[in-house]
N, C-alpha and C. Protein backbone atom coordinates (compact mmCIF):
# COMPACT_ATOMS: atom_id res chain seq x y z
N UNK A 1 -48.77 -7.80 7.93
CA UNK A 1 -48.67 -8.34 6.61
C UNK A 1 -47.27 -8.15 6.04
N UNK A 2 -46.54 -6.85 6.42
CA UNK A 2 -45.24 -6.90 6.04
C UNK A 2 -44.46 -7.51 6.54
N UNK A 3 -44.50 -7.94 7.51
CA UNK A 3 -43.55 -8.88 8.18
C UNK A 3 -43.29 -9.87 7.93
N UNK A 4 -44.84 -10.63 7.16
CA UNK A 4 -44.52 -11.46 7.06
C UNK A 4 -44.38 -11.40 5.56
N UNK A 5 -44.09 -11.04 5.03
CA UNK A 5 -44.00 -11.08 3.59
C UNK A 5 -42.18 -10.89 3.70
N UNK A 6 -41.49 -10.17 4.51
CA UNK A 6 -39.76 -10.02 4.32
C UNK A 6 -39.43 -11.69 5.06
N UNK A 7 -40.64 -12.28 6.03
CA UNK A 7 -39.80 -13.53 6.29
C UNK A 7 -39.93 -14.47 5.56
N UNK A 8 -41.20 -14.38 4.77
CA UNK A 8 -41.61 -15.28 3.26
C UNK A 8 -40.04 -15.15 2.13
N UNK A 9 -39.62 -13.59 2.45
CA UNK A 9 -38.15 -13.37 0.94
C UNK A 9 -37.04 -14.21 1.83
N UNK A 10 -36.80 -13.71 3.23
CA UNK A 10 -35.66 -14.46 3.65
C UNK A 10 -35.69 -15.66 3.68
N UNK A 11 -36.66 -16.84 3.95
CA UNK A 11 -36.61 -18.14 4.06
C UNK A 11 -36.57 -18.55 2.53
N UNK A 12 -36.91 -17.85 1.60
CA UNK A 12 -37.01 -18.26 0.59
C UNK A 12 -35.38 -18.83 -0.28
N UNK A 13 -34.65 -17.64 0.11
CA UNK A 13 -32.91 -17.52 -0.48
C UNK A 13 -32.44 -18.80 0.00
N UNK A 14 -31.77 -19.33 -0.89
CA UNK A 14 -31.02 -20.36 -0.65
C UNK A 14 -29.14 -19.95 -0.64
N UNK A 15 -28.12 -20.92 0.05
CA UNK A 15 -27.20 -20.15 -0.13
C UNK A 15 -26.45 -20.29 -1.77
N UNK A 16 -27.30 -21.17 -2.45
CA UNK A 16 -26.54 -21.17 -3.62
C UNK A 16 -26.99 -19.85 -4.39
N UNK A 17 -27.50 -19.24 -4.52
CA UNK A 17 -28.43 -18.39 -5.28
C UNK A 17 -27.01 -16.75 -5.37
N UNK A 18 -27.44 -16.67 -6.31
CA UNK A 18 -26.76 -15.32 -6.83
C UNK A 18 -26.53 -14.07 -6.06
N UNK A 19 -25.99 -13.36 -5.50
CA UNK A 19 -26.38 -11.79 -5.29
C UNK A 19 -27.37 -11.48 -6.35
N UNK A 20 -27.99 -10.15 -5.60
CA UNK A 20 -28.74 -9.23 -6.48
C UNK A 20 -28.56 -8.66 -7.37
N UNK A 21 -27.13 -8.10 -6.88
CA UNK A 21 -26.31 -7.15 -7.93
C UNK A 21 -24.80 -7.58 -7.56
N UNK A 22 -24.20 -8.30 -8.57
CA UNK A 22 -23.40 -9.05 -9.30
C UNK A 22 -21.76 -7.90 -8.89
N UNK A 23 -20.86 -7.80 -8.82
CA UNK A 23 -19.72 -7.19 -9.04
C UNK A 23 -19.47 -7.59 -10.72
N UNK A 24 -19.23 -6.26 -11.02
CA UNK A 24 -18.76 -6.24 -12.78
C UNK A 24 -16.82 -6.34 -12.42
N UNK A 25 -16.40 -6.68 -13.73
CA UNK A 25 -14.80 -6.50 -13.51
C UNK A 25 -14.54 -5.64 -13.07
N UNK A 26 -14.98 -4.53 -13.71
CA UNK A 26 -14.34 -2.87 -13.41
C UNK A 26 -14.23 -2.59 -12.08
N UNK A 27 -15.62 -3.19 -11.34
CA UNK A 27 -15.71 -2.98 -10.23
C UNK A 27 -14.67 -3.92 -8.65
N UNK A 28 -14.56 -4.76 -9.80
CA UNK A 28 -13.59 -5.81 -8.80
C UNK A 28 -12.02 -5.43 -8.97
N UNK A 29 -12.29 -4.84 -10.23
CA UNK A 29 -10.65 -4.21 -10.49
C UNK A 29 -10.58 -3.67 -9.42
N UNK A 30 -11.25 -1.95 -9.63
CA UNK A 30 -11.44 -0.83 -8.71
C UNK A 30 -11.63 -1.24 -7.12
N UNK A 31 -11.57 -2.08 -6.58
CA UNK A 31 -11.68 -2.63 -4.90
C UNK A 31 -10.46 -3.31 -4.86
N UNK A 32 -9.66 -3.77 -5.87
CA UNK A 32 -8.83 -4.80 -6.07
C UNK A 32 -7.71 -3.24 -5.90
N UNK A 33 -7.82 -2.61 -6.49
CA UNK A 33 -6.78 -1.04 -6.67
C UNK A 33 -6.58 -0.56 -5.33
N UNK A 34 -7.92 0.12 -5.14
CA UNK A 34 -8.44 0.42 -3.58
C UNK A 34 -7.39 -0.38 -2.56
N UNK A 35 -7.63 -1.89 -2.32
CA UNK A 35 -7.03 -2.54 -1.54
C UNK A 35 -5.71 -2.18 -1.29
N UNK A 36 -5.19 -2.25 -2.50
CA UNK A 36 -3.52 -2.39 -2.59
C UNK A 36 -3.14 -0.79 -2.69
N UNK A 37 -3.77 0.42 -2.51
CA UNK A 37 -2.74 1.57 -2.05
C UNK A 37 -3.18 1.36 -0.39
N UNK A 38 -4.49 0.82 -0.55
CA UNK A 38 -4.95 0.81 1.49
C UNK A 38 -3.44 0.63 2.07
N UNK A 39 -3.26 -1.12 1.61
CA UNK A 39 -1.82 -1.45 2.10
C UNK A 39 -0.54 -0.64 1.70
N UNK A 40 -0.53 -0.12 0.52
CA UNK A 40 0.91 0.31 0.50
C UNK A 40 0.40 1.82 1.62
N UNK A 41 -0.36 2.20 1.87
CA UNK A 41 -0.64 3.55 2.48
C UNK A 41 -0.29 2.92 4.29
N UNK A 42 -0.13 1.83 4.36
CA UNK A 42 -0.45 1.36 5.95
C UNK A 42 1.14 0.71 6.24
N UNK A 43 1.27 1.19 4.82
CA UNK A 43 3.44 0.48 4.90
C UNK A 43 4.04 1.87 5.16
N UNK A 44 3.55 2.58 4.31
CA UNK A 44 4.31 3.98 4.60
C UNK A 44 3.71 4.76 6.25
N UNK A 45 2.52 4.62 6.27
CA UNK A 45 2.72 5.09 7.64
C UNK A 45 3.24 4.27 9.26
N UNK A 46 3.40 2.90 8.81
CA UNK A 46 4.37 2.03 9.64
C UNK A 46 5.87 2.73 9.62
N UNK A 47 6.68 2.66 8.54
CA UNK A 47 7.73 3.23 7.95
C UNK A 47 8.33 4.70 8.48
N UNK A 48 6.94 5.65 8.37
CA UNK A 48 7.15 7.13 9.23
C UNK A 48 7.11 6.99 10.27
N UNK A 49 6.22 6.20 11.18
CA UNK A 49 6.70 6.08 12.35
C UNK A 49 7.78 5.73 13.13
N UNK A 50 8.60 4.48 12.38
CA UNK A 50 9.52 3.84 12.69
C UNK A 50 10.73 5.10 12.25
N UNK A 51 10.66 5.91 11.39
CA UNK A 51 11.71 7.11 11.28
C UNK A 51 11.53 8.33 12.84
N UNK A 52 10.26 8.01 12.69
CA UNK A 52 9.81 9.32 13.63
C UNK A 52 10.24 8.79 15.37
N UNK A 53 10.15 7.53 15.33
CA UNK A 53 10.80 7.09 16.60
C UNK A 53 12.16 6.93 17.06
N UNK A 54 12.65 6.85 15.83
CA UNK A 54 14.78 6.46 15.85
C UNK A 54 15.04 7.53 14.55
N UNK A 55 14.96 8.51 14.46
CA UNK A 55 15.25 9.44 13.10
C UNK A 55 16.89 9.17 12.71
N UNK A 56 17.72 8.84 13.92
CA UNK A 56 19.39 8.50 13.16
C UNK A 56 19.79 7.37 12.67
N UNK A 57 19.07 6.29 12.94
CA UNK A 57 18.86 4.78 12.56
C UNK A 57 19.18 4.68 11.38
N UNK A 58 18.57 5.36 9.83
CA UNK A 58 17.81 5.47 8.95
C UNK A 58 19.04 6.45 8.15
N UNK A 59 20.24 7.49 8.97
CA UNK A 59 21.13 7.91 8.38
C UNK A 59 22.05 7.10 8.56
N UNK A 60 22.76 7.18 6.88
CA UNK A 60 23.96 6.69 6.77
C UNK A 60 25.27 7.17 8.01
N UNK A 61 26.22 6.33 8.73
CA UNK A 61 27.09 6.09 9.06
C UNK A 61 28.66 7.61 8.28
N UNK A 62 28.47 7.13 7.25
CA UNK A 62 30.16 7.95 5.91
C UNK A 62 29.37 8.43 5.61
N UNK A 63 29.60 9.81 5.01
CA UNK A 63 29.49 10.98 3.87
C UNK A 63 29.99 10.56 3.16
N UNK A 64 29.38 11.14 1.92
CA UNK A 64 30.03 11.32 0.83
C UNK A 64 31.63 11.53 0.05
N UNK A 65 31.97 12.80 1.36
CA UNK A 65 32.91 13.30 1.06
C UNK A 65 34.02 12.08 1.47
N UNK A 66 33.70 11.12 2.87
CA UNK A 66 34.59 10.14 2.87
C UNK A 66 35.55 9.58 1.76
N UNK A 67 34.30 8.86 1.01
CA UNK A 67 34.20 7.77 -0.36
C UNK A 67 35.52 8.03 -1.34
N UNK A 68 35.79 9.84 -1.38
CA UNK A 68 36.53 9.81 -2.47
C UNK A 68 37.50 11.04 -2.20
N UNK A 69 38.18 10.28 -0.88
CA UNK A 69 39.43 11.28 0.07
C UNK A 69 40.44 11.29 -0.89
N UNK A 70 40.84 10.05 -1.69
CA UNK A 70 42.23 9.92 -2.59
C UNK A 70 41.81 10.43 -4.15
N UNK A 71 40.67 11.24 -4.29
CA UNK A 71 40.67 11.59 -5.47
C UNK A 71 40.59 12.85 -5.35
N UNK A 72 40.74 13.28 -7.17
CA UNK A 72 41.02 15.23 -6.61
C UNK A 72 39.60 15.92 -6.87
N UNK A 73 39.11 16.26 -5.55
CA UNK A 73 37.85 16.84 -5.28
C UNK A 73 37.14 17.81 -6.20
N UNK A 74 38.12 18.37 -6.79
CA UNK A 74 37.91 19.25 -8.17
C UNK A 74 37.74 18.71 -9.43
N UNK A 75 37.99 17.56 -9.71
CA UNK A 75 37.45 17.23 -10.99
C UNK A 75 36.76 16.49 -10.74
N UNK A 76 36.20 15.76 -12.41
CA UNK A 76 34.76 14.84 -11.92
C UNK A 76 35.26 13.23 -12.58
N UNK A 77 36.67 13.34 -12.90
CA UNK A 77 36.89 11.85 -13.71
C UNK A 77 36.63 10.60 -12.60
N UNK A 78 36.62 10.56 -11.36
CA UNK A 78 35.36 9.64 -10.70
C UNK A 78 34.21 9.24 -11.36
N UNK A 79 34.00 10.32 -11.89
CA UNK A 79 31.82 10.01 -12.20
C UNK A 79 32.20 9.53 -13.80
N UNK A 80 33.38 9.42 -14.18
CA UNK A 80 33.19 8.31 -15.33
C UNK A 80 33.73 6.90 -15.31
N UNK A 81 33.99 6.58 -13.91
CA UNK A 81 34.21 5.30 -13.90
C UNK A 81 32.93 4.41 -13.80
């Protein structure tokens, strides 16, 4: 009798017909949120790997100290230009 009573509910649904239980905004927000750290979480661990495979790639070439050979290392009138 139960059997046939779940194939009586399934033949019954049509595909236009509603879900049961509806997604509210909040809830589509909150999956919508979810989604997008999933991805930013699947960029950053692409990203660490790609450091973790070539770690010198990723360093700069010049120091610092290069940049500002003709100025006098002791003062700071650089950092107000």
């Amino acid at each position: 009798m139960s059997s046939n009573y779940c194939s009586n509910t399934s033949a019954s649904m049509s595909v236009n017909e509603m879900p049961a239980f509806p997604l509210t905004l909040e809830q589509k927000t909150g999956f919508a949120f979810v989604g997008i750290l999933c991805v930013f979480l699947g960029l950053l661990i692409i990203r660490c790997f790609k450091i973790l495979l070539d770690p010198y790639s990723s360093m700069p070439s010049s120091t610092w100290e290069d940049e500002v050979e003709g100025l006098d290392k002791g003062t700071f009138e650089y950092a107000l230009a």
